[in-house]
C-alpha atoms as a PDB file:
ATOM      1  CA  UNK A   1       6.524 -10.384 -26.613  1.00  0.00           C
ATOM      2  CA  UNK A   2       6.805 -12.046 -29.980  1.00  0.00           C
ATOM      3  CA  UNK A   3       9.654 -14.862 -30.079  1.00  0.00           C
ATOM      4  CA  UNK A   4      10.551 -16.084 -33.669  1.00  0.00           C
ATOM      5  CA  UNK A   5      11.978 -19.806 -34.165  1.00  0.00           C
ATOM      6  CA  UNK A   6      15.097 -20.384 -36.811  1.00  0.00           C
ATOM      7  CA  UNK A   7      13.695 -20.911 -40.258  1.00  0.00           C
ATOM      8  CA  UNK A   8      16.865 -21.300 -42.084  1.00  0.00           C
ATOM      9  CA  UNK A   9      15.308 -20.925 -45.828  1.00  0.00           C
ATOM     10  CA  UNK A  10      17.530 -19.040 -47.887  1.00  0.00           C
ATOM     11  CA  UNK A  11      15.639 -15.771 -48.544  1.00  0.00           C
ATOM     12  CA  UNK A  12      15.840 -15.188 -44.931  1.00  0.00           C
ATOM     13  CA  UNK A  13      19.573 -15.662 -44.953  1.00  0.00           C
ATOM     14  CA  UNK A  14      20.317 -13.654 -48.170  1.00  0.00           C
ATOM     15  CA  UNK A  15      18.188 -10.390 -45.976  1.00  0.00           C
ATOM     16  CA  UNK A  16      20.390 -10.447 -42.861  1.00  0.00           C
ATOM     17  CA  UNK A  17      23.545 -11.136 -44.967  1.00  0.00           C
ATOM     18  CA  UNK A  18      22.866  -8.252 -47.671  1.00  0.00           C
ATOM     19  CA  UNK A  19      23.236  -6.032 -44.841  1.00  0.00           C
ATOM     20  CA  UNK A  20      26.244  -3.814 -44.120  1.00  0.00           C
ATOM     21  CA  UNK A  21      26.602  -2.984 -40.589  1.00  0.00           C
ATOM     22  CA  UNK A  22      26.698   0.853 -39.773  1.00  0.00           C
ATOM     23  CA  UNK A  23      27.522   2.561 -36.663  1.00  0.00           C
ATOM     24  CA  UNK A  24      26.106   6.573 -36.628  1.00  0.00           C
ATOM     25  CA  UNK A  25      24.938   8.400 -33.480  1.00  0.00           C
ATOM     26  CA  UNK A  26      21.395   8.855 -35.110  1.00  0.00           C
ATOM     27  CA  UNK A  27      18.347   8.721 -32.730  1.00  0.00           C
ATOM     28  CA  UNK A  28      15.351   6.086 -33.785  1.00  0.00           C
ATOM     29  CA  UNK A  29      13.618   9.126 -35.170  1.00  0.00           C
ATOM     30  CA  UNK A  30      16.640  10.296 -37.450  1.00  0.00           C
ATOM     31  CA  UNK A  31      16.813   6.568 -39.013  1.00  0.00           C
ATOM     32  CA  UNK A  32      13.630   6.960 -39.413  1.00  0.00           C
ATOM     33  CA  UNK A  33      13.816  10.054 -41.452  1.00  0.00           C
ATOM     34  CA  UNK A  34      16.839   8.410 -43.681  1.00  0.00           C
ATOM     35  CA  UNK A  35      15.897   7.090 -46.952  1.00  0.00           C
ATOM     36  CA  UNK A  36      14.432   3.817 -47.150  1.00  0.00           C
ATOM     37  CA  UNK A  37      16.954   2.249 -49.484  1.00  0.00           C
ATOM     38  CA  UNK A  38      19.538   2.806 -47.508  1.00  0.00           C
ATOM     39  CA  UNK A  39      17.878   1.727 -44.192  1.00  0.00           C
ATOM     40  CA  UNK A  40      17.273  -1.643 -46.280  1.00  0.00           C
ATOM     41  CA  UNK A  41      20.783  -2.116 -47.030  1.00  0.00           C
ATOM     42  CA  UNK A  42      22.008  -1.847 -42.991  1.00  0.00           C
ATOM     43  CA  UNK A  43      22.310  -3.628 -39.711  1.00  0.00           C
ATOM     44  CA  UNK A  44      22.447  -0.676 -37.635  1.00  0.00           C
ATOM     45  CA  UNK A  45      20.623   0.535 -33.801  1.00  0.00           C
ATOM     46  CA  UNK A  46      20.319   3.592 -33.024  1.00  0.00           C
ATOM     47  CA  UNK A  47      22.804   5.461 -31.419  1.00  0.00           C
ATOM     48  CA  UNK A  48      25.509   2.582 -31.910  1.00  0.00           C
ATOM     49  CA  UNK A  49      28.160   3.648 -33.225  1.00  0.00           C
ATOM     50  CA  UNK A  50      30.448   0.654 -32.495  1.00  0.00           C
ATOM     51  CA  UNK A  51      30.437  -0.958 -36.363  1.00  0.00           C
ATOM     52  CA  UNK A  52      32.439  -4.341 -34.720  1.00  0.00           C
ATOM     53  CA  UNK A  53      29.387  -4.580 -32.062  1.00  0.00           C
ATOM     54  CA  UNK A  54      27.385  -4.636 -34.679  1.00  0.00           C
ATOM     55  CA  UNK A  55      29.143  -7.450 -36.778  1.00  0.00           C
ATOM     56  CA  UNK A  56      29.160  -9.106 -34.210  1.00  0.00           C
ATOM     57  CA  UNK A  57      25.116  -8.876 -33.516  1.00  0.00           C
ATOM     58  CA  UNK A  58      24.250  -9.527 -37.357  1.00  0.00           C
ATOM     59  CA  UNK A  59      26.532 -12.866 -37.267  1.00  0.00           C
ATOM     60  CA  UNK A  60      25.183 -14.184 -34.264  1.00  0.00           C
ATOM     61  CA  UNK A  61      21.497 -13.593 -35.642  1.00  0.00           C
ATOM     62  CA  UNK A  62      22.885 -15.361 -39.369  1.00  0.00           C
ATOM     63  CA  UNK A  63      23.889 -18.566 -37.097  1.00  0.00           C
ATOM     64  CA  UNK A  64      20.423 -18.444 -35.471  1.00  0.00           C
ATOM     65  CA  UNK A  65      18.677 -18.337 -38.516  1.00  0.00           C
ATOM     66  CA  UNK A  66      20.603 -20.891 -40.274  1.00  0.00           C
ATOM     67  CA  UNK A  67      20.386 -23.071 -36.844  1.00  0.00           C
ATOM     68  CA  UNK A  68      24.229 -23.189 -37.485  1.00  0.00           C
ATOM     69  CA  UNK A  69      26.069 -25.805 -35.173  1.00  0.00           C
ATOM     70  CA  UNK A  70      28.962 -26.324 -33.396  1.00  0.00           C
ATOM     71  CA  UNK A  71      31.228 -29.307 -31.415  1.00  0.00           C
ATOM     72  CA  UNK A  72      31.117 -28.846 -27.931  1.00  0.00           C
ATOM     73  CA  UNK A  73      32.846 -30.797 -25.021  1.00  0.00           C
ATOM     74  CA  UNK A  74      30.712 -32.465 -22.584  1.00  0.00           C
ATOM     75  CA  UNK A  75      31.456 -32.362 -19.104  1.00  0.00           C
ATOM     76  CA  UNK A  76      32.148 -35.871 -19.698  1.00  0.00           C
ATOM     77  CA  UNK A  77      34.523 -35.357 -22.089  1.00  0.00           C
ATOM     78  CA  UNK A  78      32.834 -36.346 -24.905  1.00  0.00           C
ATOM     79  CA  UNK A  79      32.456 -34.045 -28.200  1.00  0.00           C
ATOM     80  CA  UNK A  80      28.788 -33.545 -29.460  1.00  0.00           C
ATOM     81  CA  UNK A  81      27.344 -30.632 -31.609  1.00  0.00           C
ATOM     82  CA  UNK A  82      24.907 -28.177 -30.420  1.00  0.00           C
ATOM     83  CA  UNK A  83      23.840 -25.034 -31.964  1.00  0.00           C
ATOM     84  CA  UNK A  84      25.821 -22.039 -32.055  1.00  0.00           C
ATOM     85  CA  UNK A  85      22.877 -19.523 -31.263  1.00  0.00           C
ATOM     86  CA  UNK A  86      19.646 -21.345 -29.970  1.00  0.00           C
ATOM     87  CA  UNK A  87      17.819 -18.571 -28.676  1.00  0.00           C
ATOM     88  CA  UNK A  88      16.782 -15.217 -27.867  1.00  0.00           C
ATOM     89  CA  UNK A  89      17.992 -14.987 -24.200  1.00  0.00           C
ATOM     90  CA  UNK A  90      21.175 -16.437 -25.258  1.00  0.00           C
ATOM     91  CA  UNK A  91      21.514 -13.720 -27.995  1.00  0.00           C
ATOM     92  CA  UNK A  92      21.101 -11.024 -25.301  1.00  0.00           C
ATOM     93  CA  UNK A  93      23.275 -12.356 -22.642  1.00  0.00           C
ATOM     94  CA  UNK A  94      26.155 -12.558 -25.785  1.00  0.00           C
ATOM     95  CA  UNK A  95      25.853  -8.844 -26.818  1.00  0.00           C
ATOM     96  CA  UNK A  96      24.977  -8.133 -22.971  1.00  0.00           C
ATOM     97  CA  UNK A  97      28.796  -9.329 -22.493  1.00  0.00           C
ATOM     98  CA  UNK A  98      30.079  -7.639 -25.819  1.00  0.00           C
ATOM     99  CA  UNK A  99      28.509  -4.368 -24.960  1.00  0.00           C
ATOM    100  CA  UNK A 100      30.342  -4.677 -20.818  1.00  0.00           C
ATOM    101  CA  UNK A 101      33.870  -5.110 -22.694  1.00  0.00           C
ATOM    102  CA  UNK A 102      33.464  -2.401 -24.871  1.00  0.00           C
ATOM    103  CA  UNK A 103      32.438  -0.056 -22.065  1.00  0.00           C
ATOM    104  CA  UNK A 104      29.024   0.624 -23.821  1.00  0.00           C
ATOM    105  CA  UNK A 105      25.784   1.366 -21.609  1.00  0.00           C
ATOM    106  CA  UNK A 106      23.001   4.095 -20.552  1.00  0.00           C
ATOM    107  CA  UNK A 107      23.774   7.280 -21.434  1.00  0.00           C
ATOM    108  CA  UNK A 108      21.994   8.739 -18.152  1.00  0.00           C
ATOM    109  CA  UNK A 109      21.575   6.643 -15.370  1.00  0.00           C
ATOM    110  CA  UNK A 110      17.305   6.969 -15.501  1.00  0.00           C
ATOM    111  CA  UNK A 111      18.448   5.175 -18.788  1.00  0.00           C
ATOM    112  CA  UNK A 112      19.464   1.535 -16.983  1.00  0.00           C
ATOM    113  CA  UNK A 113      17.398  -0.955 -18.183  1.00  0.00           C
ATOM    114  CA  UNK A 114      15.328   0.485 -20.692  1.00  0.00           C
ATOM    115  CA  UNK A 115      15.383   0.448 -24.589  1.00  0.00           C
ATOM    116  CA  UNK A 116      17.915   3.310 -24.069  1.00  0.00           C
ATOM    117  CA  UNK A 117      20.452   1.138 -22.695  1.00  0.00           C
ATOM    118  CA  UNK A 118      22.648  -1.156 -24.720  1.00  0.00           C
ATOM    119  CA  UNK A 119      23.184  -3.301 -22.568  1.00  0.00           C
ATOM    120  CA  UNK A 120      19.270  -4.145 -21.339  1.00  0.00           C
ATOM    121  CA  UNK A 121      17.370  -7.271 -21.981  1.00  0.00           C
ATOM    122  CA  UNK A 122      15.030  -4.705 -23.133  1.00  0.00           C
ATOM    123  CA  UNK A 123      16.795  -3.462 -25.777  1.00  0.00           C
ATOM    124  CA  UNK A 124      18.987  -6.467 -27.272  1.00  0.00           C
ATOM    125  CA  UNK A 125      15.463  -8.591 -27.092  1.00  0.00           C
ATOM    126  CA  UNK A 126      14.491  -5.914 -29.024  1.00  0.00           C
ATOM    127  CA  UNK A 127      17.244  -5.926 -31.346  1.00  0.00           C
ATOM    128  CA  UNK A 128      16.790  -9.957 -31.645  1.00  0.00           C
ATOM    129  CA  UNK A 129      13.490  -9.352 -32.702  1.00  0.00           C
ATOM    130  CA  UNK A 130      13.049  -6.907 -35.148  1.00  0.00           C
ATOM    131  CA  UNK A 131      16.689  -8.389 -37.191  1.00  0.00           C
ATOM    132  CA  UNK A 132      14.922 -11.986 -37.202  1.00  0.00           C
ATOM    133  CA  UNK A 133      10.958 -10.601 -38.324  1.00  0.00           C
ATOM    134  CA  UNK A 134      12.716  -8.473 -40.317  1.00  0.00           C
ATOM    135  CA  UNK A 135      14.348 -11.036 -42.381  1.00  0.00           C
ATOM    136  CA  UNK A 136      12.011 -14.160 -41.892  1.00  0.00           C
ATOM    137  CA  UNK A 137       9.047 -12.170 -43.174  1.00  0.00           C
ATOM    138  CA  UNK A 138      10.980 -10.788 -45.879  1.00  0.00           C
ATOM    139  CA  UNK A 139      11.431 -14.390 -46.773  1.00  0.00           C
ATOM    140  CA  UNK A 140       8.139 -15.579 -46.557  1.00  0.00           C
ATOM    141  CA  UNK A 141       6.774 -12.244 -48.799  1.00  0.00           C
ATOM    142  CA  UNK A 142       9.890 -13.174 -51.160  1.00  0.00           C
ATOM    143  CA  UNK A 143       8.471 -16.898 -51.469  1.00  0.00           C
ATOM    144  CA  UNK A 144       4.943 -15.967 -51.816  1.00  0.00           C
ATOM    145  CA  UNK A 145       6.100 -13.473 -54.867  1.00  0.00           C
ATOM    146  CA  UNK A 146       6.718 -16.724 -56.897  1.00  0.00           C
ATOM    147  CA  UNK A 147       4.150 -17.366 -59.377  1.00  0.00           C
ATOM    148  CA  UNK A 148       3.373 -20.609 -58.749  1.00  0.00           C
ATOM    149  CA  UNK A 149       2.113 -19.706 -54.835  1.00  0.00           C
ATOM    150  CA  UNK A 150       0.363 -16.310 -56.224  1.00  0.00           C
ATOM    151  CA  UNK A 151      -1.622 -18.606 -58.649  1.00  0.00           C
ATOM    152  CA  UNK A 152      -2.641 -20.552 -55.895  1.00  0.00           C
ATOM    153  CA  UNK A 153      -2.555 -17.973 -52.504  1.00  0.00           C
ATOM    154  CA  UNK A 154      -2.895 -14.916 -54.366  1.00  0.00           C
ATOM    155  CA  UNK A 155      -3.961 -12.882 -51.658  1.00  0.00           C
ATOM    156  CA  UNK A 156      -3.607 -12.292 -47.818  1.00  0.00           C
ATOM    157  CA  UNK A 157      -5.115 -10.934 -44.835  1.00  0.00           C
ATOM    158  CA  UNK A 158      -4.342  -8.712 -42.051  1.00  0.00           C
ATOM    159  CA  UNK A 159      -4.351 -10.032 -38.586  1.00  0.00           C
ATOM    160  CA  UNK A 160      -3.121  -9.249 -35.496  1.00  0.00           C
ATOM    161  CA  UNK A 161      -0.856 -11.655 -33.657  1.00  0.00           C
ATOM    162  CA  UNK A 162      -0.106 -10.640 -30.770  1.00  0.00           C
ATOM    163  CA  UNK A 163      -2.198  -7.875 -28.314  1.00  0.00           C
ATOM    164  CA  UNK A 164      -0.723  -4.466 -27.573  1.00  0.00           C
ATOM    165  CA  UNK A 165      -1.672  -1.519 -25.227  1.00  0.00           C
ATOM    166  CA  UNK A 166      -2.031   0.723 -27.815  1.00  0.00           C
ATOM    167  CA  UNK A 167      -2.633  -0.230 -31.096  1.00  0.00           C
ATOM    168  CA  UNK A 168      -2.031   1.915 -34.220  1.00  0.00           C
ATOM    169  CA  UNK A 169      -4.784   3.286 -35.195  1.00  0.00           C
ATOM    170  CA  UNK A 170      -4.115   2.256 -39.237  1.00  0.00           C
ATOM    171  CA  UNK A 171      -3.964  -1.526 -37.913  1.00  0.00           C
ATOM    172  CA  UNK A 172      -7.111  -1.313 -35.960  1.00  0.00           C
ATOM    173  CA  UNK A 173      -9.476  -0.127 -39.236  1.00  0.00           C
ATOM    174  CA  UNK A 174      -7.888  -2.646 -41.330  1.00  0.00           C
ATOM    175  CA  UNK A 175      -7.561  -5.633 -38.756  1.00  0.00           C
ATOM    176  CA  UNK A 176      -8.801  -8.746 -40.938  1.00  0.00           C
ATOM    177  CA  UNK A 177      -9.105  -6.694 -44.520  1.00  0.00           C
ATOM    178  CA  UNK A 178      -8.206  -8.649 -46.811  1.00  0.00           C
ATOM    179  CA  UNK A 179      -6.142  -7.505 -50.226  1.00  0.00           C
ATOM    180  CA  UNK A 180      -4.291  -8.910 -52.724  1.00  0.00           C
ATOM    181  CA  UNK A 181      -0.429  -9.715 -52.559  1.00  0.00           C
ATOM    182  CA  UNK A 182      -0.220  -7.594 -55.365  1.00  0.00           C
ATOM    183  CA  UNK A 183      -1.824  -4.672 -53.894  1.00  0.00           C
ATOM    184  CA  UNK A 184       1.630  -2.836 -53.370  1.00  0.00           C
ATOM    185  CA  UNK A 185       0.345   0.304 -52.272  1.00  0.00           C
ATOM    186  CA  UNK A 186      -2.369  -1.115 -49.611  1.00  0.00           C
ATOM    187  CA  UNK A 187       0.378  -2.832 -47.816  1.00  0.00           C
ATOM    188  CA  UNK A 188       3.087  -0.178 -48.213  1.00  0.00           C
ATOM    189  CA  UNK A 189       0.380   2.026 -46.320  1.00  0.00           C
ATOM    190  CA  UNK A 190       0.252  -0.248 -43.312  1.00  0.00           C
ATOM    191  CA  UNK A 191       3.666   0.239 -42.635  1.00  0.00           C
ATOM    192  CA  UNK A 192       4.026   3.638 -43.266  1.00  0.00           C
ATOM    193  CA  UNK A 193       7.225   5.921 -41.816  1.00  0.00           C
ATOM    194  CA  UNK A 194       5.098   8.184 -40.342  1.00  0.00           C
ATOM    195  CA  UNK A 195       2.425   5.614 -38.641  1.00  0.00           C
ATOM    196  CA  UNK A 196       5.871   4.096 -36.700  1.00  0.00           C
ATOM    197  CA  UNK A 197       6.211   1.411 -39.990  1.00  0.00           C
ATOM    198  CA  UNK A 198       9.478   0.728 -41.858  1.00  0.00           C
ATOM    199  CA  UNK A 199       8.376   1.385 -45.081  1.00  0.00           C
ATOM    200  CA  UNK A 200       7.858  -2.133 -46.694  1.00  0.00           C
ATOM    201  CA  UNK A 201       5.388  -4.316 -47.918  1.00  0.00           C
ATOM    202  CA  UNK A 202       5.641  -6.795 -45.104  1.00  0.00           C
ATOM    203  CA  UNK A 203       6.285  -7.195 -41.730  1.00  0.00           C
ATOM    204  CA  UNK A 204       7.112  -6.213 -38.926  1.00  0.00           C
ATOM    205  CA  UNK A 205       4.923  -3.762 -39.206  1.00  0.00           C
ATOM    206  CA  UNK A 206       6.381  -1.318 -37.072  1.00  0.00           C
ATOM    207  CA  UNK A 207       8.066  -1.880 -33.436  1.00  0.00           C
ATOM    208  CA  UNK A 208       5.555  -3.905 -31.045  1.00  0.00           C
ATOM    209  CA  UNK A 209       2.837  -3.781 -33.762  1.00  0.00           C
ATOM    210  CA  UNK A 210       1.735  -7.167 -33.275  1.00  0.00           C
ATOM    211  CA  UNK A 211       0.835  -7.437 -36.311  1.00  0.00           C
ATOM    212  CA  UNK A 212       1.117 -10.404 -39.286  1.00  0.00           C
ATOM    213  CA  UNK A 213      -0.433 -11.592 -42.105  1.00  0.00           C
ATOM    214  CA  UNK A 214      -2.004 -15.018 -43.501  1.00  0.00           C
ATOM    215  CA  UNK A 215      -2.474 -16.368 -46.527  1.00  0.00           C
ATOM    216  CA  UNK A 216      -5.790 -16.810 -49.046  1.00  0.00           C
ATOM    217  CA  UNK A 217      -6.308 -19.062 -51.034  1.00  0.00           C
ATOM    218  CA  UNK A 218      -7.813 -18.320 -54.587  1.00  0.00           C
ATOM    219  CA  UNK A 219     -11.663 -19.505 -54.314  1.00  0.00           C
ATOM    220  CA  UNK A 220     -12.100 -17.255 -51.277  1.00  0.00           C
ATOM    221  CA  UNK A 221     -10.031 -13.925 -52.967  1.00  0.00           C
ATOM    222  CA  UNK A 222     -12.192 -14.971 -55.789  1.00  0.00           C
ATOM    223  CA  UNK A 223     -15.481 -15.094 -53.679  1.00  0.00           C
ATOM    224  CA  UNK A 224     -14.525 -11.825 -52.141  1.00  0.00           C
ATOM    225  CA  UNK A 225     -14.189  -9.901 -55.580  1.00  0.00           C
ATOM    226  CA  UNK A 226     -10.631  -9.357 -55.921  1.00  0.00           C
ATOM    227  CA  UNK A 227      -9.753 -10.958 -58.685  1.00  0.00           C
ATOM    228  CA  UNK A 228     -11.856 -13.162 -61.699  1.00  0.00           C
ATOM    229  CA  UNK A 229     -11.479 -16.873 -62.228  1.00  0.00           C
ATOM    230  CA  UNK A 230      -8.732 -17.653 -64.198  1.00  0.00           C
ATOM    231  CA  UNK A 231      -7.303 -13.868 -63.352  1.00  0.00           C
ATOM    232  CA  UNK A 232      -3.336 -14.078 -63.369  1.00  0.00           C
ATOM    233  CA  UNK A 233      -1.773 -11.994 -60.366  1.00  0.00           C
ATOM    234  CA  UNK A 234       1.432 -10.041 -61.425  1.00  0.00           C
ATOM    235  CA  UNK A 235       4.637 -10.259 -59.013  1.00  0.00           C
ATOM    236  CA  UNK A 236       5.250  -7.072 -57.673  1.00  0.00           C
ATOM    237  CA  UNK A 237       9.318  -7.535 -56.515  1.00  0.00           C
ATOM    238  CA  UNK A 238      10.753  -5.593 -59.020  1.00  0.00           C
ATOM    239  CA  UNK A 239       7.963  -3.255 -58.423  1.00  0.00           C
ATOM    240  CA  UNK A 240       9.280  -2.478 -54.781  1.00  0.00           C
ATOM    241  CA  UNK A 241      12.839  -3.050 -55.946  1.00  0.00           C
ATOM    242  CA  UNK A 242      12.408  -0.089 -58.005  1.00  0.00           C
ATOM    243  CA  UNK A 243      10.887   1.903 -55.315  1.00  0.00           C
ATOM    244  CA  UNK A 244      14.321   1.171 -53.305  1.00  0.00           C
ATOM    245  CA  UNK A 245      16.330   2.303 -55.819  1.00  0.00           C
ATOM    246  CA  UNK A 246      14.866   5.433 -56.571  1.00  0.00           C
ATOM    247  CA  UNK A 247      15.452   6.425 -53.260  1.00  0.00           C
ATOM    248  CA  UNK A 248      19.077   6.549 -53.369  1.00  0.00           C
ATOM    249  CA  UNK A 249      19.383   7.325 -57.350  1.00  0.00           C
ATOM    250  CA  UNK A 250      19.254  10.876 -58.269  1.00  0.00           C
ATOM    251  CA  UNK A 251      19.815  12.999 -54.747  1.00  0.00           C
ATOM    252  CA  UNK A 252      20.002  16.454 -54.494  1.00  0.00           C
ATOM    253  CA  UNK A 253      23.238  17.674 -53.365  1.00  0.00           C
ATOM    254  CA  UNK A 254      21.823  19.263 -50.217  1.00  0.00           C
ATOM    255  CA  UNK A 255      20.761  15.647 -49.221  1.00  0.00           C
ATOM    256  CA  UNK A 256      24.085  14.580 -49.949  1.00  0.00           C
ATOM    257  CA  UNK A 257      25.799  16.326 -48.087  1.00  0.00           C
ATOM    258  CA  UNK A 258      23.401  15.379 -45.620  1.00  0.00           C
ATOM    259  CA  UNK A 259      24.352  11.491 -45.885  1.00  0.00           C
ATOM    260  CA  UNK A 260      28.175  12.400 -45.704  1.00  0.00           C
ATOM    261  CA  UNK A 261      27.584  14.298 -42.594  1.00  0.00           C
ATOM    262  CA  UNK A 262      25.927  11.739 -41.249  1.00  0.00           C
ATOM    263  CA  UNK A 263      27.823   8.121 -42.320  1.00  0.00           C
ATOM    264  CA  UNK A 264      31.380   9.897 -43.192  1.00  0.00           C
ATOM    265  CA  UNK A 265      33.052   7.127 -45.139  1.00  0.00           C
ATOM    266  CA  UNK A 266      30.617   4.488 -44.654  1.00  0.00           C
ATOM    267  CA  UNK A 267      28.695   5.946 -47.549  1.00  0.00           C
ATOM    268  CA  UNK A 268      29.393   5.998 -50.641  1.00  0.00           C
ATOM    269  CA  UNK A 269      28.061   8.965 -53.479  1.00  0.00           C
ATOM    270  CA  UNK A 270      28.446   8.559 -56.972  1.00  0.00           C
ATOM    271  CA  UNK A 271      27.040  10.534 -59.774  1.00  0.00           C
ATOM    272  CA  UNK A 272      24.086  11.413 -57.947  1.00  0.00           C
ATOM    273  CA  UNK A 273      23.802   7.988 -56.370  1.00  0.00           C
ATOM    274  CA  UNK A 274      24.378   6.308 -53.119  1.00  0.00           C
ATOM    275  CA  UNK A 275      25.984   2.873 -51.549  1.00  0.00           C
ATOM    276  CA  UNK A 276      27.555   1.704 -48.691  1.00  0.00           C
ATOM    277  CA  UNK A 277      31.488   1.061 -48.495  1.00  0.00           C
ATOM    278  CA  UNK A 278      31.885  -2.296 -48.064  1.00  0.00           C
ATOM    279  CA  UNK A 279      28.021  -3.469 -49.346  1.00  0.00           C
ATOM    280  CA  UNK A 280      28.612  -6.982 -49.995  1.00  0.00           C
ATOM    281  CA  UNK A 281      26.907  -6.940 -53.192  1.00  0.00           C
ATOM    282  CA  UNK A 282      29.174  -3.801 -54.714  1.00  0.00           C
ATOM    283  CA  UNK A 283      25.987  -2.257 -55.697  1.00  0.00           C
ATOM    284  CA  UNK A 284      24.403   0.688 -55.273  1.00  0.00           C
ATOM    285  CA  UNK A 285      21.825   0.591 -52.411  1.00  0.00           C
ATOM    286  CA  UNK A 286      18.747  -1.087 -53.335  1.00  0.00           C
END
């Protein structure tokens, strides 16, 4: 099991908070089928469809992340501060009680305590982690899109973190390769839909993957061939950005009507394009 420590830098932050929580019935498998821009743009689980549940999750992961505090009474009376959120068990037993009061749990009693059911350690540690990888390695890819650290780490390699029983196949033949940041397309592929991934250019790279990345420096990417001395490497964030967007731009109306079957008036469709009600940033999904 991979545990993740708050690292309250601001990219991470700006991840959880862009997203808009959405409750839908949809299986694992149907999220996985949804377009990626919009799957970017939510806080969702699947088969939740309690939207104040899920507020409730994202903003106890945002004061985890941003090691928020709080006063608290002593026993003794006295008022000291401690933090809000200070750890993964304590996130589950939180939405463990949320989940009780709102009635939620297995949907089949050979459900109980497994990733089925809501209210498992299984499944809200799994929650926990992928929300906090999720948005912690999103910061650290963010950060190492700035010039200044591609000049000097331009590239990365592939490693795995963690062991798992059964390792995707993709991971195992490219365990310890070693590509440029840059290389958009090489990393996409490592986390692709149908290999398990989520579709992005950094990690996690798919649920219990156990998978991460480190960073080279410049002689050795240089020693290895992948780029020249001197050789500038180009940012590739708007590069991605655009692939988000043109997954919600331009849809077909049979897909539309798809997405309003499936999110009623959590989604919104303009002129061909989509958003969620209530995105923080007004925007259309991205």
């Amino acid at each position: 099991m991979q545990f993740v420590k708050p690292v309250p830098f601001k990219e991470a932050l700006d991840k959880l908070g862009s997203k808009t929580p959405i409750g839908s019935k949809l299986s694992s498998a149907e999220w996985s089928q949804t377009r990626l821009g919009i799957k970017e743009r939510a806080f969702f689980s699947a088969t939740v469809e309690d939207v104040k549940f899920l507020q409730d999750g994202k903003d106890l992961l945002g004061d985890f992340l941003a090691a928020a505090r709080e006063v608290v009474v002593t026993p003794d009376g006295e008022e000291t501060t401690a933090l809000k959120m200070g750890s993964r068990a304590q996130f589950v037993d939180r939405m463990r009680e949320f989940a009780i009061a709102k009635g939620m749990g297995p949907m089949t009693p050979e459900d109980a305590g497994t990733v089925r059911d809501i209210t498992s350690e299984q499944r809200l540690g799994l929650i926990f982690d992928v929300q906090t990888q999720a948005a912690t390695r999103f910061g650290d890819w963010k950060q190492g899109m700035d010039p200044d650290v591609l000049d000097e780490f331009p590239a990365q390699r592939f490693i795995r973190e963690v062991g798992v029983e059964k390792p995707r196949r993709i991971h195992e033949e490219n365990e310890g390769e070693v590509r440029l940041k840059s290389d958009l397309a090489f990393w996409l592929s490592l986390n692709n839909p149908d290999d398990g991934g989520f579709g992005v250019p950094y990690g996690p790279w798919g649920f219990n993957s156990g998978m991460g990345v480190e960073d080279v420096d410049r002689a050795e990417a240089e020693e290895l061939g992948l780029l020249q001395p001197g050789e500038k490497v180009t940012p590739v964030e708007q590069e991605f950005n655009d692939h988000l967007k043109a997954s919600v731009t331009d849809l077909d109306s049979d897909l539309q009507d798809l997405l309003k079957e499936r999110f009623g008036d959590q989604i919104k469709i303009e002129d061909g394009a989509a958003w969620w009600q209530g995105d923080q940033a007004g925007k259309k999904l991205a």
